[in-house]
PDB file of N, CA and C in Angstrom:
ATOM      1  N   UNK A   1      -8.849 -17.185  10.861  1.00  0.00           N
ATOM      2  CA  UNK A   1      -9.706 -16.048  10.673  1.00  0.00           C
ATOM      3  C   UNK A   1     -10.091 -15.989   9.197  1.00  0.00           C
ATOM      4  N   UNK A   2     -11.258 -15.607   8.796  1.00  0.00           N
ATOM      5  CA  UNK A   2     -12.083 -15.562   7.975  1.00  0.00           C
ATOM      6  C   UNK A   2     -11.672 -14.231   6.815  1.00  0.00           C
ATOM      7  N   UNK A   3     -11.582 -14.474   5.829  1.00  0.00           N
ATOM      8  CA  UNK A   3     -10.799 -13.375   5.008  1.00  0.00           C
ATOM      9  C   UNK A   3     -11.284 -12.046   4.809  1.00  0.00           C
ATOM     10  N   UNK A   4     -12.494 -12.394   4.944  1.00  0.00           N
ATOM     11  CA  UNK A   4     -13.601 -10.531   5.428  1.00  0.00           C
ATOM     12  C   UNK A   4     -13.338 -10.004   6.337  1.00  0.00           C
ATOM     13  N   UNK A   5     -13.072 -10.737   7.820  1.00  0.00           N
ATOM     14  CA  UNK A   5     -12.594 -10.343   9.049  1.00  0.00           C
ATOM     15  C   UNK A   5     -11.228  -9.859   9.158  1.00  0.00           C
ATOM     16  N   UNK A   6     -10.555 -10.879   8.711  1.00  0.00           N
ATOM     17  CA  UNK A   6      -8.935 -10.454   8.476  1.00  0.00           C
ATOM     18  C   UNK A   6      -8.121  -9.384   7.907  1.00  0.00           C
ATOM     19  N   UNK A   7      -9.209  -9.273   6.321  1.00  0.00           N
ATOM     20  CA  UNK A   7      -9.130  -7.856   5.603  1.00  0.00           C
ATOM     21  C   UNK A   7      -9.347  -6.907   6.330  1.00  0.00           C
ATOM     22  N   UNK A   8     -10.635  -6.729   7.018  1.00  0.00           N
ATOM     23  CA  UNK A   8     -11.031  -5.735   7.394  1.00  0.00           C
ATOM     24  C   UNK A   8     -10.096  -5.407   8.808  1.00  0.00           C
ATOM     25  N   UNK A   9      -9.684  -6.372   9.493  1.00  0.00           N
ATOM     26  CA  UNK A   9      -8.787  -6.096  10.683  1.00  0.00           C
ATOM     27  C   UNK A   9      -7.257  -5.489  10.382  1.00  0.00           C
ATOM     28  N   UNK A  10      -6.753  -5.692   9.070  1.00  0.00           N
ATOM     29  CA  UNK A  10      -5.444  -4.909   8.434  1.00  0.00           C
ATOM     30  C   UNK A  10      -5.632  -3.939   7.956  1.00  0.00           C
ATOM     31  N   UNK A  11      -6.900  -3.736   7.795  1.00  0.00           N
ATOM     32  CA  UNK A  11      -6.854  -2.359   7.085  1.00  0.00           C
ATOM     33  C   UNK A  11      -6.751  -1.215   8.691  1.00  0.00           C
ATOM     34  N   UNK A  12      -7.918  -1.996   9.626  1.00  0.00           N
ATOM     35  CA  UNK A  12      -7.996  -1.351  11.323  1.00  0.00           C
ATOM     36  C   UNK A  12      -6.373  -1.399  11.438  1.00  0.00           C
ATOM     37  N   UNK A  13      -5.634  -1.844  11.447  1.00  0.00           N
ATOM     38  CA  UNK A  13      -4.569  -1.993  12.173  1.00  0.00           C
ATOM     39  C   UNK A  13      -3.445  -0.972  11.211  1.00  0.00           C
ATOM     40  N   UNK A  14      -3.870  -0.789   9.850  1.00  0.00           N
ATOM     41  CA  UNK A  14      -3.095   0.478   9.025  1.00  0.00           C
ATOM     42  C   UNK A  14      -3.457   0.834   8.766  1.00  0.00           C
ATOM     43  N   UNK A  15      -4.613   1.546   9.061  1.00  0.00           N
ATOM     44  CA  UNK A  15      -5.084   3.262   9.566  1.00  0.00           C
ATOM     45  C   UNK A  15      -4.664   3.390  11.113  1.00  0.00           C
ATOM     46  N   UNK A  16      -3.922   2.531  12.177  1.00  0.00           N
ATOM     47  CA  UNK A  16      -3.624   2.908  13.632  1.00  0.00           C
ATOM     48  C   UNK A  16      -2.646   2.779  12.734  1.00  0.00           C
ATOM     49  N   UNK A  17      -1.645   2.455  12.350  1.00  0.00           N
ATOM     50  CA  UNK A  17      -0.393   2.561  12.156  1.00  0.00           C
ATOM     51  C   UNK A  17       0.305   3.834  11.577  1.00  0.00           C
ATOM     52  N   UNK A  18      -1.128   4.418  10.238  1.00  0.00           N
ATOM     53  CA  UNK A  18      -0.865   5.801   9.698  1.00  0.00           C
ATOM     54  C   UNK A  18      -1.134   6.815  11.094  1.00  0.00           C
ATOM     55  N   UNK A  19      -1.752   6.236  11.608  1.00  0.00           N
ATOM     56  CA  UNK A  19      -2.156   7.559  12.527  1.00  0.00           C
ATOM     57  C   UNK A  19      -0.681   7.739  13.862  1.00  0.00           C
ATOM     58  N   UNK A  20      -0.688   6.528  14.185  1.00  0.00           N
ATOM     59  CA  UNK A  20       1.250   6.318  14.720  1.00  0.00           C
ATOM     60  C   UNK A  20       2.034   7.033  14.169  1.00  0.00           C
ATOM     61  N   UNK A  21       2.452   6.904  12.715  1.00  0.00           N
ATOM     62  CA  UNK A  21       3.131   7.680  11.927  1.00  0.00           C
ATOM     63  C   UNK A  21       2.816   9.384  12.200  1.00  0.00           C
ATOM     64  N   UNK A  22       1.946   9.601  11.988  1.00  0.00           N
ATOM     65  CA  UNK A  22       1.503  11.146  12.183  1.00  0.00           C
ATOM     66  C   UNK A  22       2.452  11.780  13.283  1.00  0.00           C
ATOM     67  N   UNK A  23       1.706  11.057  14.545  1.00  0.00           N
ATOM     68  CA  UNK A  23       2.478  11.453  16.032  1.00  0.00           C
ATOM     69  C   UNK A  23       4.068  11.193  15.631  1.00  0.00           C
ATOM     70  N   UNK A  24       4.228  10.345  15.844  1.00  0.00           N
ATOM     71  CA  UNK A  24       5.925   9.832  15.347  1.00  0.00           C
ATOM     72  C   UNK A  24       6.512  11.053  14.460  1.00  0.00           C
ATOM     73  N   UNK A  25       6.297  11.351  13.667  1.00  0.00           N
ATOM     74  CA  UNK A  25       6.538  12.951  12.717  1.00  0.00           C
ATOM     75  C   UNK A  25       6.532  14.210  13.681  1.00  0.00           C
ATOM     76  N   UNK A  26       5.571  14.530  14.251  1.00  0.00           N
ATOM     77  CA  UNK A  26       5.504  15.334  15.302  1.00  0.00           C
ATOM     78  C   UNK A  26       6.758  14.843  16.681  1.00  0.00           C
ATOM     79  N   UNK A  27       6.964  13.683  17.322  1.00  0.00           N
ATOM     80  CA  UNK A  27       7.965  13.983  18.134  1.00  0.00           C
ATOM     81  C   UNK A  27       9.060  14.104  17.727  1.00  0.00           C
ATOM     82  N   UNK A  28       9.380  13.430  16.186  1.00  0.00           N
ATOM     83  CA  UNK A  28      10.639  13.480  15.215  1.00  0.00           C
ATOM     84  C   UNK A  28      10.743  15.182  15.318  1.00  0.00           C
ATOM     85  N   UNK A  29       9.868  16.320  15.001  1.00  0.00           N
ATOM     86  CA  UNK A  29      10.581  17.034  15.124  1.00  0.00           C
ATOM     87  C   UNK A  29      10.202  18.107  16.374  1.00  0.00           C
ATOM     88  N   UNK A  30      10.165  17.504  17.477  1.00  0.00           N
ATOM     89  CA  UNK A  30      10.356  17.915  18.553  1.00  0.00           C
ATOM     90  C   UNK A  30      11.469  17.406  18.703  1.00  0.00           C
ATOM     91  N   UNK A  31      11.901  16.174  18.178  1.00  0.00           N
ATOM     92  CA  UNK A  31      13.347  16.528  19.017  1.00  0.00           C
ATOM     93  C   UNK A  31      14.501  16.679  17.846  1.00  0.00           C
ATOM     94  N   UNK A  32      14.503  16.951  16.708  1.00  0.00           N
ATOM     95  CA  UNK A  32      14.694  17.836  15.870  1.00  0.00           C
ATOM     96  C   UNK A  32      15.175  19.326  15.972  1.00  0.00           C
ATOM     97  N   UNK A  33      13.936  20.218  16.753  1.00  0.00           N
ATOM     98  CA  UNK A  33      14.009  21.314  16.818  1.00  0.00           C
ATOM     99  C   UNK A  33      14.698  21.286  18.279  1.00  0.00           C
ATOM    100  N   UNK A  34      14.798  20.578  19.240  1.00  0.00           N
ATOM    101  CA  UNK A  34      15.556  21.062  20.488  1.00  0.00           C
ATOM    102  C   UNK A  34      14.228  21.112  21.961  1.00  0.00           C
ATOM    103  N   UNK A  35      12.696  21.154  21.352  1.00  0.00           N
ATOM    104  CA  UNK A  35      11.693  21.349  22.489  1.00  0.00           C
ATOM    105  C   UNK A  35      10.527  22.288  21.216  1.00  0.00           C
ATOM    106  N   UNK A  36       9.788  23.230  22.150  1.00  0.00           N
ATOM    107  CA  UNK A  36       8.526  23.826  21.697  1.00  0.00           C
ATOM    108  C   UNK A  36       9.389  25.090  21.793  1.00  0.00           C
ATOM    109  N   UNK A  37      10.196  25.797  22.395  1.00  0.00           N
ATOM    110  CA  UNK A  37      10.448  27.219  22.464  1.00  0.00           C
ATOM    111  C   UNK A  37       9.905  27.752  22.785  1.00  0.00           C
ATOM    112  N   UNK A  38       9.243  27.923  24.083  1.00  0.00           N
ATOM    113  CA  UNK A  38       8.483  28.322  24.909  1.00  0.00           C
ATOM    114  C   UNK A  38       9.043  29.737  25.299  1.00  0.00           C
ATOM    115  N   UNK A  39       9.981  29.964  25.755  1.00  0.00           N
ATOM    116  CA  UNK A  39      10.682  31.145  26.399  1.00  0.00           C
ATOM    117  C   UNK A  39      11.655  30.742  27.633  1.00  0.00           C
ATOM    118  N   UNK A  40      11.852  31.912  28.555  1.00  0.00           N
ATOM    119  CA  UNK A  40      12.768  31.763  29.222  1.00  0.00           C
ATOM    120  C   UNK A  40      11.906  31.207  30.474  1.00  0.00           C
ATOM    121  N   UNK A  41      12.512  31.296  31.763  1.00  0.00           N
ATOM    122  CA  UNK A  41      11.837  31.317  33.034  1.00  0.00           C
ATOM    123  C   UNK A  41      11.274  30.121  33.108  1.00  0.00           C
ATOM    124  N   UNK A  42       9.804  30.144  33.992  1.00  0.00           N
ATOM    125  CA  UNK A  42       8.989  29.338  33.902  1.00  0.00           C
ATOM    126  C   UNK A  42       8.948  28.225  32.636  1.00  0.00           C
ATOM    127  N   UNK A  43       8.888  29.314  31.677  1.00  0.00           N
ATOM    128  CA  UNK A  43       8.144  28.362  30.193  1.00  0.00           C
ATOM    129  C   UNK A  43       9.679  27.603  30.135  1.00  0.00           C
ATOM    130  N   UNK A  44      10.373  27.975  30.325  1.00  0.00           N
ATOM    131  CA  UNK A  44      11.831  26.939  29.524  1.00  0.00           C
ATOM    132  C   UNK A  44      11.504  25.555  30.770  1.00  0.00           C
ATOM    133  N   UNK A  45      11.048  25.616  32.043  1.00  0.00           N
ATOM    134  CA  UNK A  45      10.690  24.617  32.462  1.00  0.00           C
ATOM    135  C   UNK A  45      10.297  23.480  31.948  1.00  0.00           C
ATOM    136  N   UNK A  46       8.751  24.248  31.888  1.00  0.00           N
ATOM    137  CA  UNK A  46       7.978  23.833  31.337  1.00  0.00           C
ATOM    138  C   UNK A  46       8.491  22.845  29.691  1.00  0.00           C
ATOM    139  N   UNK A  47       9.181  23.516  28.795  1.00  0.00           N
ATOM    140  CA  UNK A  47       9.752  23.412  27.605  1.00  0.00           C
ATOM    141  C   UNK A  47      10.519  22.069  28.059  1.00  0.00           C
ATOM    142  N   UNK A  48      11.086  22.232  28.617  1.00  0.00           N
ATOM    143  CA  UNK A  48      11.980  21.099  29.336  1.00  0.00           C
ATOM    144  C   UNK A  48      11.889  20.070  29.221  1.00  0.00           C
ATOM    145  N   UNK A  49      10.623  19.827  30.555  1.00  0.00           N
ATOM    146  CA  UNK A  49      10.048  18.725  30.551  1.00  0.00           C
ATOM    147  C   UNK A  49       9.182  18.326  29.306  1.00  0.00           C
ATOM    148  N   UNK A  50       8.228  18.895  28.619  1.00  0.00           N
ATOM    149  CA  UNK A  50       7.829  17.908  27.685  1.00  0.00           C
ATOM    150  C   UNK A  50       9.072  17.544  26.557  1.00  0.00           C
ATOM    151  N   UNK A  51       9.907  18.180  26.511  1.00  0.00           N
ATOM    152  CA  UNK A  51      11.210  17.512  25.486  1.00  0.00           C
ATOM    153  C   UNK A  51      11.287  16.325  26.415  1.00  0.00           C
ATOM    154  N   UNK A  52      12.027  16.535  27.379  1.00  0.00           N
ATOM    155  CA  UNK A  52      12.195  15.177  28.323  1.00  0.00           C
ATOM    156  C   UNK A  52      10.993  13.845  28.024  1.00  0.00           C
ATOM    157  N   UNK A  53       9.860  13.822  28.527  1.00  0.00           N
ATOM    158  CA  UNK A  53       8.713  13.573  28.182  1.00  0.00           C
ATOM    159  C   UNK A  53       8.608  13.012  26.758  1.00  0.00           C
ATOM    160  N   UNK A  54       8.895  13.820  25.406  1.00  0.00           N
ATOM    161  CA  UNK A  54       8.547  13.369  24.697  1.00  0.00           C
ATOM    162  C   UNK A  54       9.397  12.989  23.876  1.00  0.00           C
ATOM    163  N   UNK A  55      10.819  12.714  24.134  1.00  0.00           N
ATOM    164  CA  UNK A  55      11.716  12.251  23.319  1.00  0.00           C
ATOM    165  C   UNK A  55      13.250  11.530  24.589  1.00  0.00           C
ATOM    166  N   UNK A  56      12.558  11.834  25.759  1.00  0.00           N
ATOM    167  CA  UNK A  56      14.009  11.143  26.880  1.00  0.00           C
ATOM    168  C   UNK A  56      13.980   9.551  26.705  1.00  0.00           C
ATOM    169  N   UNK A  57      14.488   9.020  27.830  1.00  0.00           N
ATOM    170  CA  UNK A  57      14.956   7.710  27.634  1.00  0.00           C
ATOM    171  C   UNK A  57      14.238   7.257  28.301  1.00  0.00           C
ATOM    172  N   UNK A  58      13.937   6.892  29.347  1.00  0.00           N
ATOM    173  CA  UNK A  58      13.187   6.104  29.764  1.00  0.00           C
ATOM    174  C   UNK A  58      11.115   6.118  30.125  1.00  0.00           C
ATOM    175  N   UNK A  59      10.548   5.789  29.201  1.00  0.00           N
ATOM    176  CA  UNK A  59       9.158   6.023  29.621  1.00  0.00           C
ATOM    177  C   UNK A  59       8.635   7.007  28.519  1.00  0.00           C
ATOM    178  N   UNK A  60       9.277   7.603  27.460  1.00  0.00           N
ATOM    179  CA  UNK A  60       9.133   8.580  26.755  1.00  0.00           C
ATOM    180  C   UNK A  60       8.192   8.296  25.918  1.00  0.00           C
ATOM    181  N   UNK A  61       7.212   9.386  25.472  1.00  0.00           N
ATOM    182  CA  UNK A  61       6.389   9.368  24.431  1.00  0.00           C
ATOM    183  C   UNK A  61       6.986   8.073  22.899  1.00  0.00           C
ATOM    184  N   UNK A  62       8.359   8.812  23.067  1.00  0.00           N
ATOM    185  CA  UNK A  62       9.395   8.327  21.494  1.00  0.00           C
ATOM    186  C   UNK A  62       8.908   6.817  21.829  1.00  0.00           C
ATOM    187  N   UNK A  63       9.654   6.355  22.877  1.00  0.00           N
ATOM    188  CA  UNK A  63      10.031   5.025  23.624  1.00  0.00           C
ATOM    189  C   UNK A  63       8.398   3.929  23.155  1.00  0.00           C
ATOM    190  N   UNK A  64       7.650   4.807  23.232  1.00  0.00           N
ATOM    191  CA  UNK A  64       6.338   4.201  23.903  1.00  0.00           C
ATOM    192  C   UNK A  64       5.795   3.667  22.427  1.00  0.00           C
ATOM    193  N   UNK A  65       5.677   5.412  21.515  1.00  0.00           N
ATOM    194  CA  UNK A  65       5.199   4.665  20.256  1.00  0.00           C
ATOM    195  C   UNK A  65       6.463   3.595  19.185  1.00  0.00           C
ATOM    196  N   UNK A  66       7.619   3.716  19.423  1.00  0.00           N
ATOM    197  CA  UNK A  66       8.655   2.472  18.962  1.00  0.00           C
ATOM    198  C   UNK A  66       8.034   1.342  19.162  1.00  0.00           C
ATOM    199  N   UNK A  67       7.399   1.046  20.871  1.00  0.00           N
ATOM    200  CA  UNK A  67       7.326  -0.352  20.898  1.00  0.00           C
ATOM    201  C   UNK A  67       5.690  -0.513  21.036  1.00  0.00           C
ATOM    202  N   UNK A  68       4.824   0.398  20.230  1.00  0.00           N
ATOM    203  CA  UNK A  68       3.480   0.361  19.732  1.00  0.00           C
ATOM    204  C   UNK A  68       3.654  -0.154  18.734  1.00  0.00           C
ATOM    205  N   UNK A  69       4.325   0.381  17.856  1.00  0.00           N
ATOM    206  CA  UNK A  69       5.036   0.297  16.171  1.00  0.00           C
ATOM    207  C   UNK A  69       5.580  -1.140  16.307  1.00  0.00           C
ATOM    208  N   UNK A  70       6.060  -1.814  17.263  1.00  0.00           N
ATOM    209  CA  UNK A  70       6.433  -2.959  16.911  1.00  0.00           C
ATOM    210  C   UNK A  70       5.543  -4.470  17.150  1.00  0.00           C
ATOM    211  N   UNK A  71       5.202  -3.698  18.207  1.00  0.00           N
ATOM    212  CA  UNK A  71       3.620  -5.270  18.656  1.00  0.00           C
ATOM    213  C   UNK A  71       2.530  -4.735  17.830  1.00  0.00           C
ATOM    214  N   UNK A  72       2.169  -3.364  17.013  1.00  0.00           N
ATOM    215  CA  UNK A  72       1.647  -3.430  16.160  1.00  0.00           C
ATOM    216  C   UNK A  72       1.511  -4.720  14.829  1.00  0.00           C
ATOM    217  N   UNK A  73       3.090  -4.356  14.304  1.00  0.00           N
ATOM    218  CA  UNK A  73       2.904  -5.320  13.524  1.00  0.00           C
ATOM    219  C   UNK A  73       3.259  -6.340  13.512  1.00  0.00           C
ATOM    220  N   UNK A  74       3.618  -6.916  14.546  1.00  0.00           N
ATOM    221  CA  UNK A  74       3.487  -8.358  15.252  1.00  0.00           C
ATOM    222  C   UNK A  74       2.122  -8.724  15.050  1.00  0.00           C
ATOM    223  N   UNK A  75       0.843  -7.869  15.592  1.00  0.00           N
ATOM    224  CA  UNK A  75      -0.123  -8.191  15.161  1.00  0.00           C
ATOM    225  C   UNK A  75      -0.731  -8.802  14.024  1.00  0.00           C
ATOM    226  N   UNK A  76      -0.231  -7.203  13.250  1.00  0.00           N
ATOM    227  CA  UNK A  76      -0.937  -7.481  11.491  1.00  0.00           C
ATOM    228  C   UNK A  76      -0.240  -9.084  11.239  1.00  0.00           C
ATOM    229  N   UNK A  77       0.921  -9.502  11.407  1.00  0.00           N
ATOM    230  CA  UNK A  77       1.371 -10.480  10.958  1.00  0.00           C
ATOM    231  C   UNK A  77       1.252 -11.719  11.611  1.00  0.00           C
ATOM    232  N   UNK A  78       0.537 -12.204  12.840  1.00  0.00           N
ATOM    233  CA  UNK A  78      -0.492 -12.518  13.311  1.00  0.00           C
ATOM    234  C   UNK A  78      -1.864 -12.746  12.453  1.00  0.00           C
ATOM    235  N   UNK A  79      -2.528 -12.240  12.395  1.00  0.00           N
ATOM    236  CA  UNK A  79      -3.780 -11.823  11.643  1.00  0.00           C
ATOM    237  C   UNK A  79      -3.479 -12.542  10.043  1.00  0.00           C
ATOM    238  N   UNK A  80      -2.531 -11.970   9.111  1.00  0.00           N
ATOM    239  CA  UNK A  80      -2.037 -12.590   7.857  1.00  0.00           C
ATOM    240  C   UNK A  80      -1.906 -13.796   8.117  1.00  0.00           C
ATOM    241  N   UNK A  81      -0.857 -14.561   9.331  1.00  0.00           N
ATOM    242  CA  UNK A  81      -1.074 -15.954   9.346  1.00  0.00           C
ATOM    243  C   UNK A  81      -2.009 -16.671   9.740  1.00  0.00           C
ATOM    244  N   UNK A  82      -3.036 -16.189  10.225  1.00  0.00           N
ATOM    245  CA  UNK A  82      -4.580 -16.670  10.960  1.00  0.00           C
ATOM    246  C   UNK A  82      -5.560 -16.617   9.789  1.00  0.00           C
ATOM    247  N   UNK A  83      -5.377 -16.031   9.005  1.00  0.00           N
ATOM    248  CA  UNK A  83      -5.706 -16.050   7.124  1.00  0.00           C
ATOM    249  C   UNK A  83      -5.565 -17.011   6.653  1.00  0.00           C
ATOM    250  N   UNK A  84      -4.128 -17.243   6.995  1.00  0.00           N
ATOM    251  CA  UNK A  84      -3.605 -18.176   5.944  1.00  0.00           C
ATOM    252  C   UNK A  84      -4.022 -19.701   6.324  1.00  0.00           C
ATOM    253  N   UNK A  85      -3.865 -19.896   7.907  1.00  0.00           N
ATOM    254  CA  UNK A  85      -4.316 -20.843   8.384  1.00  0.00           C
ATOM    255  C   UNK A  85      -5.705 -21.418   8.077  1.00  0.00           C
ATOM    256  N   UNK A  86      -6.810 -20.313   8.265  1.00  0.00           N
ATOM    257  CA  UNK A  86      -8.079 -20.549   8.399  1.00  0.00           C
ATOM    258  C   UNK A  86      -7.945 -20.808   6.499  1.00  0.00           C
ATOM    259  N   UNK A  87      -7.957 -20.206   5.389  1.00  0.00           N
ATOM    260  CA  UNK A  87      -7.894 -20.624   4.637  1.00  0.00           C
ATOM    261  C   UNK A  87      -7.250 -21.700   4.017  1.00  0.00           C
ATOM    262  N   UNK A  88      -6.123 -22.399   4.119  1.00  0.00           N
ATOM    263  CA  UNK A  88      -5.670 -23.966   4.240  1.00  0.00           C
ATOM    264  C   UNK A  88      -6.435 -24.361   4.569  1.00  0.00           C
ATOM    265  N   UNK A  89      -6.913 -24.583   5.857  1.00  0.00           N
ATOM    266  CA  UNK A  89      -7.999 -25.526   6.899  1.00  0.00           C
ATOM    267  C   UNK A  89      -9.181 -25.958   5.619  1.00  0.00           C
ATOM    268  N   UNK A  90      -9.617 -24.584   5.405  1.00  0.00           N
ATOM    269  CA  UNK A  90     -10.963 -24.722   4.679  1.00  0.00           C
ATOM    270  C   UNK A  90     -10.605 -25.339   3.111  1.00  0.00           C
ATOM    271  N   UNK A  91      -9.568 -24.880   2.579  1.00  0.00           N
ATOM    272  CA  UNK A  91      -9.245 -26.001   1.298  1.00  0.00           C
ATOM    273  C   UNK A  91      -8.838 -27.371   1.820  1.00  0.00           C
ATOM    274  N   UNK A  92      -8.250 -27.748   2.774  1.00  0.00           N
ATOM    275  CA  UNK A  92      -8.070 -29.006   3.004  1.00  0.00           C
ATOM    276  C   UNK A  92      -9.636 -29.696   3.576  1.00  0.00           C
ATOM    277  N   UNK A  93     -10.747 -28.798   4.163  1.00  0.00           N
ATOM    278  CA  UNK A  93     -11.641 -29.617   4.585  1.00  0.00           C
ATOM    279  C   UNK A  93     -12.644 -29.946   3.132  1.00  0.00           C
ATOM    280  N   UNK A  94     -12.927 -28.907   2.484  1.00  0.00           N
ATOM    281  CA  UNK A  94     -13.338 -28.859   1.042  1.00  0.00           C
ATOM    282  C   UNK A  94     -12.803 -30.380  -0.139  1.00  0.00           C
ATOM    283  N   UNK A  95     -11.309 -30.159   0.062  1.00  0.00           N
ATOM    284  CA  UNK A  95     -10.560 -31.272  -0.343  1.00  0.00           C
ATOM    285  C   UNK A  95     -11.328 -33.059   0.246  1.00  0.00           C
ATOM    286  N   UNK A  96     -11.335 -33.006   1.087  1.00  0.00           N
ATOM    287  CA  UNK A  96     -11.633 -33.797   2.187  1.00  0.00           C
ATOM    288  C   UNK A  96     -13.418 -34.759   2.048  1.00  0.00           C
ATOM    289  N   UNK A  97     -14.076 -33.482   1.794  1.00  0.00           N
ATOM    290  CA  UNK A  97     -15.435 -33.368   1.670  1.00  0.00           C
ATOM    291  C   UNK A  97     -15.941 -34.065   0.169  1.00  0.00           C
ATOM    292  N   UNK A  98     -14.324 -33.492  -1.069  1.00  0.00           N
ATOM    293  CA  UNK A  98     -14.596 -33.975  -2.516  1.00  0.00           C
ATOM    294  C   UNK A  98     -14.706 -35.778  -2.390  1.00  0.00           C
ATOM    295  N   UNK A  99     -13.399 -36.294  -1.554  1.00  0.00           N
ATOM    296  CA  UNK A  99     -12.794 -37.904  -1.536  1.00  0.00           C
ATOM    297  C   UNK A  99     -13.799 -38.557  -0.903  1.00  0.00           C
ATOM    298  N   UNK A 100     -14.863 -37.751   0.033  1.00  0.00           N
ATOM    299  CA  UNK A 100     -15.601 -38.482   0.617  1.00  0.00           C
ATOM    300  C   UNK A 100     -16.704 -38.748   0.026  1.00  0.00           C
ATOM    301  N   UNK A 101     -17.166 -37.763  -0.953  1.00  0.00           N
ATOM    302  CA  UNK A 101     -18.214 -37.806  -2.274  1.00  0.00           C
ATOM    303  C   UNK A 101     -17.831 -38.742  -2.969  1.00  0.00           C
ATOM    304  N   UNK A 102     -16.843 -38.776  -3.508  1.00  0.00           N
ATOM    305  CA  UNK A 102     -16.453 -39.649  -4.916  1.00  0.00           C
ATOM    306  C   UNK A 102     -16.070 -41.226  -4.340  1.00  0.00           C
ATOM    307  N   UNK A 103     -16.076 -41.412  -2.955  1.00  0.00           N
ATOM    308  CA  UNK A 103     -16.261 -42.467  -2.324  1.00  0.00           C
ATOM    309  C   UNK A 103     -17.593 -43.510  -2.485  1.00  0.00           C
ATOM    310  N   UNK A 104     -18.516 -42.010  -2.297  1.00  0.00           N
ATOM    311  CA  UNK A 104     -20.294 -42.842  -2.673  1.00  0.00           C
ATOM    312  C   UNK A 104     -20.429 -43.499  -3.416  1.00  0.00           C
TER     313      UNK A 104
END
């Protein structure tokens, strides 16, 4: 990948990552505080389940952005080595292009 493309795709990929962070802060202190505090009755139901929902074990909001956060930057680091690649390539073809000149 091309270093305009690449740049511009890390920067896409950390502004999703700040914006991950944001949410991630918000369920940190949902489950921090115990739920929303809704009230009794009905609402503690209600209260319930999105604690459950957004910080339980299996399927959970928490759960979900952890392993966003992690094939995230599997990505970015992806992308950095597709940089690095495409740029080698192009100094070695450049390289390549000089020996075949100075051949003439």
């Amino acid at each position: 990948m091309d270093r305009e493309t690449g740049d511009a795709t890390v920067r896409a990929l950390d502004q999703i990552r700040d914006e991950i962070s944001t949410h991630r802060r918000l369920v940190d202190s949902t489950q921090l505080t115990g739920g929303t505090r809704l009230g009794g009755g009905y609402a503690e139901r209600i209260d319930k389940f999105i604690a459950d929902w957004t910080v339980g074990e299996s399927g959970s909001v928490a759960q979900v952005l952890t392993t966003f956060e992690e094939e995230l930057a599997k990505l970015r680091e992806a992308v950095q080595r597709s940089m690095a690649t495409y740029e080698a390539s192009d100094r070695g073809g450049v390289e390549h292009l000089r020996r075949a000149e100075r051949a003439l």
